[in-house]
Protein backbone atom coordinates (compact mmCIF):
# COMPACT_ATOMS: atom_id res chain seq x y z
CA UNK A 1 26.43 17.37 -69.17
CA UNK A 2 27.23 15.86 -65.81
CA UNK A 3 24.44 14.04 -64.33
CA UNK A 4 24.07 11.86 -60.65
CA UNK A 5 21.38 9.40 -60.76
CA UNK A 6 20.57 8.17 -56.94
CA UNK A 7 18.70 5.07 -56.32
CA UNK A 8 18.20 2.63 -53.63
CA UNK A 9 15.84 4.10 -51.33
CA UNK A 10 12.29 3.30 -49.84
CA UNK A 11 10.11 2.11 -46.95
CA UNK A 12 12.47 -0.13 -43.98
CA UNK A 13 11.66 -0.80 -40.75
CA UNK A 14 13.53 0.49 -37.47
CA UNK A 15 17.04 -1.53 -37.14
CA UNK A 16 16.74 -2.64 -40.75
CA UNK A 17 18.99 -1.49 -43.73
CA UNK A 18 19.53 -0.01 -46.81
CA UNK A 19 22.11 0.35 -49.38
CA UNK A 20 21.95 4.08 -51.58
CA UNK A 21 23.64 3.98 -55.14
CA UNK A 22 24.30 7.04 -56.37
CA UNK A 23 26.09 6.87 -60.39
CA UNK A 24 28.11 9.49 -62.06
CA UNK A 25 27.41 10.30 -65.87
CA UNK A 26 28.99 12.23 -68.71
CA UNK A 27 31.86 13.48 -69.54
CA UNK A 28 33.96 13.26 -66.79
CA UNK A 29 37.69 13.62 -66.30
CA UNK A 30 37.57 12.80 -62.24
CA UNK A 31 35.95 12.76 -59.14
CA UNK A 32 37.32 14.39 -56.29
CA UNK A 33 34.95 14.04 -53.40
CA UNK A 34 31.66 12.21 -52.92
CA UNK A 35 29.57 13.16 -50.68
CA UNK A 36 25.71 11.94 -48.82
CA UNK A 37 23.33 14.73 -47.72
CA UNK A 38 20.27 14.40 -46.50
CA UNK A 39 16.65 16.88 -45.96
CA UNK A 40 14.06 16.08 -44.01
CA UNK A 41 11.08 18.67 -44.19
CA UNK A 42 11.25 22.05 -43.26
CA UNK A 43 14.81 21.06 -42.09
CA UNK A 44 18.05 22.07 -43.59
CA UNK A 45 19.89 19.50 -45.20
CA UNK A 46 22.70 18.22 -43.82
CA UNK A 47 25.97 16.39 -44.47
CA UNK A 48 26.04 12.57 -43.56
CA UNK A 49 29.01 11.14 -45.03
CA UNK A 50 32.06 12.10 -47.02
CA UNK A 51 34.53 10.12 -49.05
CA UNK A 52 37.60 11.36 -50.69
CA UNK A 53 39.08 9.55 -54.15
CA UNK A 54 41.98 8.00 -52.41
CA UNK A 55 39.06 6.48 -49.80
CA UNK A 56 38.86 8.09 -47.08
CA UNK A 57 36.11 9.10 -45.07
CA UNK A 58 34.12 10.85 -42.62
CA UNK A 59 30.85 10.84 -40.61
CA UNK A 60 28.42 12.87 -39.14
CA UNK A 61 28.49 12.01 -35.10
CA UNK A 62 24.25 10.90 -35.70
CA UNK A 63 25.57 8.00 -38.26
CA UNK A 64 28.93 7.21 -37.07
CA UNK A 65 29.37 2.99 -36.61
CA UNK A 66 25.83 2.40 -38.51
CA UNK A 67 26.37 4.06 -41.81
CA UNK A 68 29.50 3.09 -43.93
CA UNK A 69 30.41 4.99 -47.60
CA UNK A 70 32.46 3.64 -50.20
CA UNK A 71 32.73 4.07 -53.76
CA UNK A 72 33.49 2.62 -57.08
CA UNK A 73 35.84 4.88 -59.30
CA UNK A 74 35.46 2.55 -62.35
CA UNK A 75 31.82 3.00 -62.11
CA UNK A 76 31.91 6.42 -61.09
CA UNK A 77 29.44 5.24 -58.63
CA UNK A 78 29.04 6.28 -54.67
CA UNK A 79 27.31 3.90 -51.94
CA UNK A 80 25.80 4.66 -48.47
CA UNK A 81 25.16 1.32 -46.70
CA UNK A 82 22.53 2.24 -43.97
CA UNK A 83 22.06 -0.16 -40.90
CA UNK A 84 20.00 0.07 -37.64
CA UNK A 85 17.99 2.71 -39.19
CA UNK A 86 16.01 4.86 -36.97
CA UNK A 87 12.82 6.72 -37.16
CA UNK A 88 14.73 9.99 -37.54
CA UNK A 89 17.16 8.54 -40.23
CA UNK A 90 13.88 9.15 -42.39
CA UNK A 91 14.68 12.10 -45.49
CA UNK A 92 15.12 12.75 -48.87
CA UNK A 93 19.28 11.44 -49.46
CA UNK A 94 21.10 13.81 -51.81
CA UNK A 95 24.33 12.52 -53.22
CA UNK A 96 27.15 15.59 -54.19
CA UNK A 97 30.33 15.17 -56.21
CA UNK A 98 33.17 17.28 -57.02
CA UNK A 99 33.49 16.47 -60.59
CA UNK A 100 35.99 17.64 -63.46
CA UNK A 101 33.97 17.64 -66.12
CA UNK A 102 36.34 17.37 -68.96
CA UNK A 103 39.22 19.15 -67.85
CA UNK A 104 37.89 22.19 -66.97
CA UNK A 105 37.38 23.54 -63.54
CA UNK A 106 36.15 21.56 -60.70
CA UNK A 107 32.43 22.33 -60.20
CA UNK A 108 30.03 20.55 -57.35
CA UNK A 109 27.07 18.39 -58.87
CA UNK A 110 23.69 17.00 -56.88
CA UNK A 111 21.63 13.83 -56.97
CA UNK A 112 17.69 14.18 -57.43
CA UNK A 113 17.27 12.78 -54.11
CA UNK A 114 15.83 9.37 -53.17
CA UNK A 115 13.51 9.40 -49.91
CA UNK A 116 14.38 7.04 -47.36
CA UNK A 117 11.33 6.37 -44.96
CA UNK A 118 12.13 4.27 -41.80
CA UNK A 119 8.96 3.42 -40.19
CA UNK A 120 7.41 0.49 -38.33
């Protein structure tokens, strides 16, 4: 089965950074769309960042110029470099990918979650 492993979160200070990894396994014939959520309690989660397969992207207005996605087909791998994090940055970061698993149908897949916690 498909499985996305996220990783790369933790405790950072206001205006510091972080970098989210969030890797692909299985049996996978492609990867359409990656995309970062993110939850912060009692909230509804919310879309951060999107990036297509052929690259490219788009941002939530609330990360626009501090956040920047990318990926890494041959690694199956999605990244969310965070800078000048804030206090309200702070939530659990779900990754999402639009996977073909092995030629069937395209089917949507989520991360675990990794809590990011910006806090002086």
């Amino acid at each position: 089965q498909v499985q996305l492993v996220e990783s790369g979160g933790g405790l950072v200070q206001p205006g510091g950074s972080l970098r989210l990894s969030c890797a692909a396994s299985g049996t996978i014939l492609r990867i359409n769309n990656m995309d970062w959520y993110r939850q912060a309690p009692g909230k509804e989660r919310e879309l951060v960042a999107r990036i297509a397969s052929g690259g490219s992207t788009n941002y939530a207005d609330f990360v626009k110029g501090r956040f920047t996605i990318s990926r890494d087909n041959a690694k199956n791998t999605v990244y969310l470099q965070m800078n000048s994090l804030k206090s309200e940055d702070t939530a659990v970061y779900y990754c999402y990918a639009s996977i073909v698993p092995d030629g069937r149908g395209l089917r949507g897949y989520w991360g675990q979650g990794t809590q990011v916690t910006v806090s002086s």
